[in-house]
N, C-alpha and C. Protein backbone atom coordinates (compact mmCIF):
# COMPACT_ATOMS: atom_id res chain seq x y z
N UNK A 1 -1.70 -31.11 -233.93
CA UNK A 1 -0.85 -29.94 -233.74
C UNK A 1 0.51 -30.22 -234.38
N UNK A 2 0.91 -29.00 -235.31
CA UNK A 2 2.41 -29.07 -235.64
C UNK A 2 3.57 -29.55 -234.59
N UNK A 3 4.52 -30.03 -234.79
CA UNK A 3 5.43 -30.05 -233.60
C UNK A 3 6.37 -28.90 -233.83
N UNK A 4 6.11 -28.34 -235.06
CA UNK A 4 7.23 -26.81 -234.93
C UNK A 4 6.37 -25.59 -233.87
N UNK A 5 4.86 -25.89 -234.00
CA UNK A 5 3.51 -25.10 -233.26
C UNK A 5 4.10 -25.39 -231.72
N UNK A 6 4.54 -26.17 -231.34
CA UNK A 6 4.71 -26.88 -229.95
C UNK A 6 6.13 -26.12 -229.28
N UNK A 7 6.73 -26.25 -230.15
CA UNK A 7 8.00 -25.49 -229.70
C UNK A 7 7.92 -24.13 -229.41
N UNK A 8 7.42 -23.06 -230.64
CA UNK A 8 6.89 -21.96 -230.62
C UNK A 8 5.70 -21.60 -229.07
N UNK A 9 5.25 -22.54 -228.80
CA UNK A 9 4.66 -22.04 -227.52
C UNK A 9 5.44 -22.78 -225.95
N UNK A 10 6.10 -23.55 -225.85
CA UNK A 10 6.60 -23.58 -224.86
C UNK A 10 7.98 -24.17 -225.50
N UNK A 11 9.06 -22.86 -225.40
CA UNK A 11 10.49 -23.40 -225.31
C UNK A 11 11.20 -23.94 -224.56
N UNK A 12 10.53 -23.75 -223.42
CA UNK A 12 11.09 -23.79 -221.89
C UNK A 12 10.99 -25.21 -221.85
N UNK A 13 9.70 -25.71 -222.11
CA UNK A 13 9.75 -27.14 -221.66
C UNK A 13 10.77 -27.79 -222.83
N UNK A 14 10.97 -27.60 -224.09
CA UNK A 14 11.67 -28.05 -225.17
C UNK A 14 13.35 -28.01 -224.53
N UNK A 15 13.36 -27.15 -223.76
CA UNK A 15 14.83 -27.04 -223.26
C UNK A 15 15.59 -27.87 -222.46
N UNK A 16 14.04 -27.91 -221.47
CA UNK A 16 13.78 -28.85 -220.51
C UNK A 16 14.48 -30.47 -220.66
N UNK A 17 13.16 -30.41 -221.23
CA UNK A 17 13.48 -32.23 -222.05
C UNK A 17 14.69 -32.41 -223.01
N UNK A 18 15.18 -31.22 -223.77
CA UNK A 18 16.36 -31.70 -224.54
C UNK A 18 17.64 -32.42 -223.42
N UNK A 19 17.18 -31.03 -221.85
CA UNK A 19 18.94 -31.30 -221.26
C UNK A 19 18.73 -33.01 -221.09
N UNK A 20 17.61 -33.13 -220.85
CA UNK A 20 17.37 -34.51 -220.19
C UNK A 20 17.70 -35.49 -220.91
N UNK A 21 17.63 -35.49 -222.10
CA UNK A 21 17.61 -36.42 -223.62
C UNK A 21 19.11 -36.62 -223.30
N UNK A 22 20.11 -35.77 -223.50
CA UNK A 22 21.31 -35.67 -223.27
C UNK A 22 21.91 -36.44 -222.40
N UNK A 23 21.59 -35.66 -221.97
CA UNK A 23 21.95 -36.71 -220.44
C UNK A 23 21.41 -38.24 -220.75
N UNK A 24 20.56 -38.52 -220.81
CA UNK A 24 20.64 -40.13 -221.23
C UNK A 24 21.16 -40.41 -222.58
N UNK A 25 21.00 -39.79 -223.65
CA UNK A 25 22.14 -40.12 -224.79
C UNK A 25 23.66 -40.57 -224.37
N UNK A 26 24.27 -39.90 -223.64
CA UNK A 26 25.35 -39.77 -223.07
C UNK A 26 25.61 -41.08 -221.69
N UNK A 27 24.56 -41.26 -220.89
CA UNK A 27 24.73 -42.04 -219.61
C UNK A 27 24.15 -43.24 -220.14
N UNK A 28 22.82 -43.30 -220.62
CA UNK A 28 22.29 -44.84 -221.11
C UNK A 28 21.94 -44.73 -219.94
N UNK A 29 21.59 -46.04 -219.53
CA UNK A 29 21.09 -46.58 -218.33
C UNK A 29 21.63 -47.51 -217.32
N UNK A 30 21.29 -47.83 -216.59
CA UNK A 30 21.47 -48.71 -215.27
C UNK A 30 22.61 -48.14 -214.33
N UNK A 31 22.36 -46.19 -214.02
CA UNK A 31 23.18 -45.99 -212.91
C UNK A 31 21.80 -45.79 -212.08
N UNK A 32 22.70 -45.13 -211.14
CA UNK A 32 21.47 -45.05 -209.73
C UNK A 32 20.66 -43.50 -209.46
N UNK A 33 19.77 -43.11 -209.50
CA UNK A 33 19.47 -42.27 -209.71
C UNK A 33 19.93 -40.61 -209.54
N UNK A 34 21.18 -40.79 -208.21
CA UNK A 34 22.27 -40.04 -207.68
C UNK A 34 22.38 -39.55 -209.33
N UNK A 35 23.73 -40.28 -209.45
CA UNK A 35 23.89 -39.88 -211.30
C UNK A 35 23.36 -38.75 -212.03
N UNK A 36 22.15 -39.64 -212.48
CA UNK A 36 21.48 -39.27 -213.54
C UNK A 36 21.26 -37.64 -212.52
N UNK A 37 20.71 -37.41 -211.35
CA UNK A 37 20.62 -36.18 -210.73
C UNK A 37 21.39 -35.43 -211.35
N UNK A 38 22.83 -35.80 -210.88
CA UNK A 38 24.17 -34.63 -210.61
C UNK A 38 24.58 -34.21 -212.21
N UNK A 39 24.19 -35.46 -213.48
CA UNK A 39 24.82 -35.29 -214.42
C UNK A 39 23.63 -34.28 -215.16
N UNK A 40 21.83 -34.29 -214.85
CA UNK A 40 21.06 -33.08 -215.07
C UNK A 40 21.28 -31.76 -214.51
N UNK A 41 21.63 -31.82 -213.73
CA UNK A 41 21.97 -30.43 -212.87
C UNK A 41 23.39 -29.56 -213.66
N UNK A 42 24.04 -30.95 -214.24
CA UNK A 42 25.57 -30.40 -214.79
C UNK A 42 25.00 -29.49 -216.49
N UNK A 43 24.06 -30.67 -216.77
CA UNK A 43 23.63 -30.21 -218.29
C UNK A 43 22.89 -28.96 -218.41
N UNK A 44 22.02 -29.10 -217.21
CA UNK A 44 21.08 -27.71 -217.02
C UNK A 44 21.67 -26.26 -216.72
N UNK A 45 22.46 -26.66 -215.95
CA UNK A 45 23.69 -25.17 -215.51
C UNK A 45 24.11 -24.95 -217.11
N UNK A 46 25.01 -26.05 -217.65
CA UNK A 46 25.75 -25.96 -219.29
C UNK A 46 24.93 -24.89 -219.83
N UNK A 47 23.73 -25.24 -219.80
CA UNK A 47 22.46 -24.46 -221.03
C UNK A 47 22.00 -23.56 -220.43
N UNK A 48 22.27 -22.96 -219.35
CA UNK A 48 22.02 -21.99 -218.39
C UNK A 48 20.38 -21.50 -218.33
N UNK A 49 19.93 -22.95 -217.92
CA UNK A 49 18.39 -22.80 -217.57
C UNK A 49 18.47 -22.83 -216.05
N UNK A 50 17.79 -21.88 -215.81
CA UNK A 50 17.67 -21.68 -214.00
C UNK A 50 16.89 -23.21 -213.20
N UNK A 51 17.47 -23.72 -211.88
CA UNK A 51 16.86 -24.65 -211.56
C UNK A 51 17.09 -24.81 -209.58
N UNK A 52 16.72 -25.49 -209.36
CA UNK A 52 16.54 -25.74 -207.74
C UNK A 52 16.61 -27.16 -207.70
N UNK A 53 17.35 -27.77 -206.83
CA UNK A 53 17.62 -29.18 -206.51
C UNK A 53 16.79 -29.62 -205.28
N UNK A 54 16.34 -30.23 -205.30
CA UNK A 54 15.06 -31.27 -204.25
C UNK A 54 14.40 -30.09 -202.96
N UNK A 55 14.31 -29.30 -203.58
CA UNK A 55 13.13 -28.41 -202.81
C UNK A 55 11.82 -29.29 -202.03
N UNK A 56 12.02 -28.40 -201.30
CA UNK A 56 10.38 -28.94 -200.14
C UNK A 56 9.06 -28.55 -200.94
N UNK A 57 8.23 -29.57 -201.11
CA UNK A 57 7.24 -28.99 -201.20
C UNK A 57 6.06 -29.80 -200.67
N UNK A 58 4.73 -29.11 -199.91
CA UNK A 58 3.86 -29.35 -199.82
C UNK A 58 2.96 -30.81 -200.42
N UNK A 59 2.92 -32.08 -199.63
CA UNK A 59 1.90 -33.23 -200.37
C UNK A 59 0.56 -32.86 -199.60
N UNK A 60 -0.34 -32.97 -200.29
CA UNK A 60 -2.41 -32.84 -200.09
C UNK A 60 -2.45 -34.07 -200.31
N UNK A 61 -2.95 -35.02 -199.75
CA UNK A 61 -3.87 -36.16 -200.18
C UNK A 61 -4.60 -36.38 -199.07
N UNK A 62 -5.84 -36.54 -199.77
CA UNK A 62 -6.94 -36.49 -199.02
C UNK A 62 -7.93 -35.12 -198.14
N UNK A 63 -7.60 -34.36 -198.55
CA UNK A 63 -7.67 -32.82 -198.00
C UNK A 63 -7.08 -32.58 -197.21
N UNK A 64 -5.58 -33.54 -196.77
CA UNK A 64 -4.82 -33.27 -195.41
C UNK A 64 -3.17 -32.56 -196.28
N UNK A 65 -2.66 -31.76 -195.32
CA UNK A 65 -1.35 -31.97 -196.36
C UNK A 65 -0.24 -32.75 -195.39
N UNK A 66 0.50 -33.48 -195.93
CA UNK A 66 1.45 -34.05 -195.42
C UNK A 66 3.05 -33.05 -195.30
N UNK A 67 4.08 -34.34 -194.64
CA UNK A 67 5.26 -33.94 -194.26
C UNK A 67 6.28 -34.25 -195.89
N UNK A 68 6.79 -33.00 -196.28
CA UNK A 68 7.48 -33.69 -197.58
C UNK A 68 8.74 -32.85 -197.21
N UNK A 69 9.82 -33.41 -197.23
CA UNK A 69 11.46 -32.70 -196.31
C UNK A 69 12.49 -33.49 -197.40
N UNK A 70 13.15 -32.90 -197.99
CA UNK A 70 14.31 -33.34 -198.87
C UNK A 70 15.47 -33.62 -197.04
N UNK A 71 15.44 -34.48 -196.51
CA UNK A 71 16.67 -34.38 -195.92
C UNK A 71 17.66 -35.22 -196.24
């Protein structure tokens, strides 16, 4: 597959992964994951892609679902 073909069908994710690229272009590595959070959330607002921070959601394993709680 082209990688110009790739873009053309999902921009969203291309947007996605750019803020993210950024953000580590810019931070590098060895902060704590806090960080890297607050400084995606900063880049993602910048580019005004809609987003939600540590939402609840539903774990299944095993046909059971578990307790999953951002507290």
């Amino acid at each position: 597959m082209d990688p110009q073909d790739a873009q053309v069908r999902d921009p969203k994710t291309y947007a996605i992964i750019g803020a993210a690229m950024e953000v580590h272009r810019v931070l590098g590595c060895g902060f704590l994951e806090a960080v890297y959070q607050e400084a995606f959330a900063l880049e993602l607002s910048w580019r005004g892609i809609p987003f939600r921070r540590e939402v609840d959601l539903p774990i299944f394993f095993k046909e059971r679902r578990g307790k999953c709680k951002n507290t």
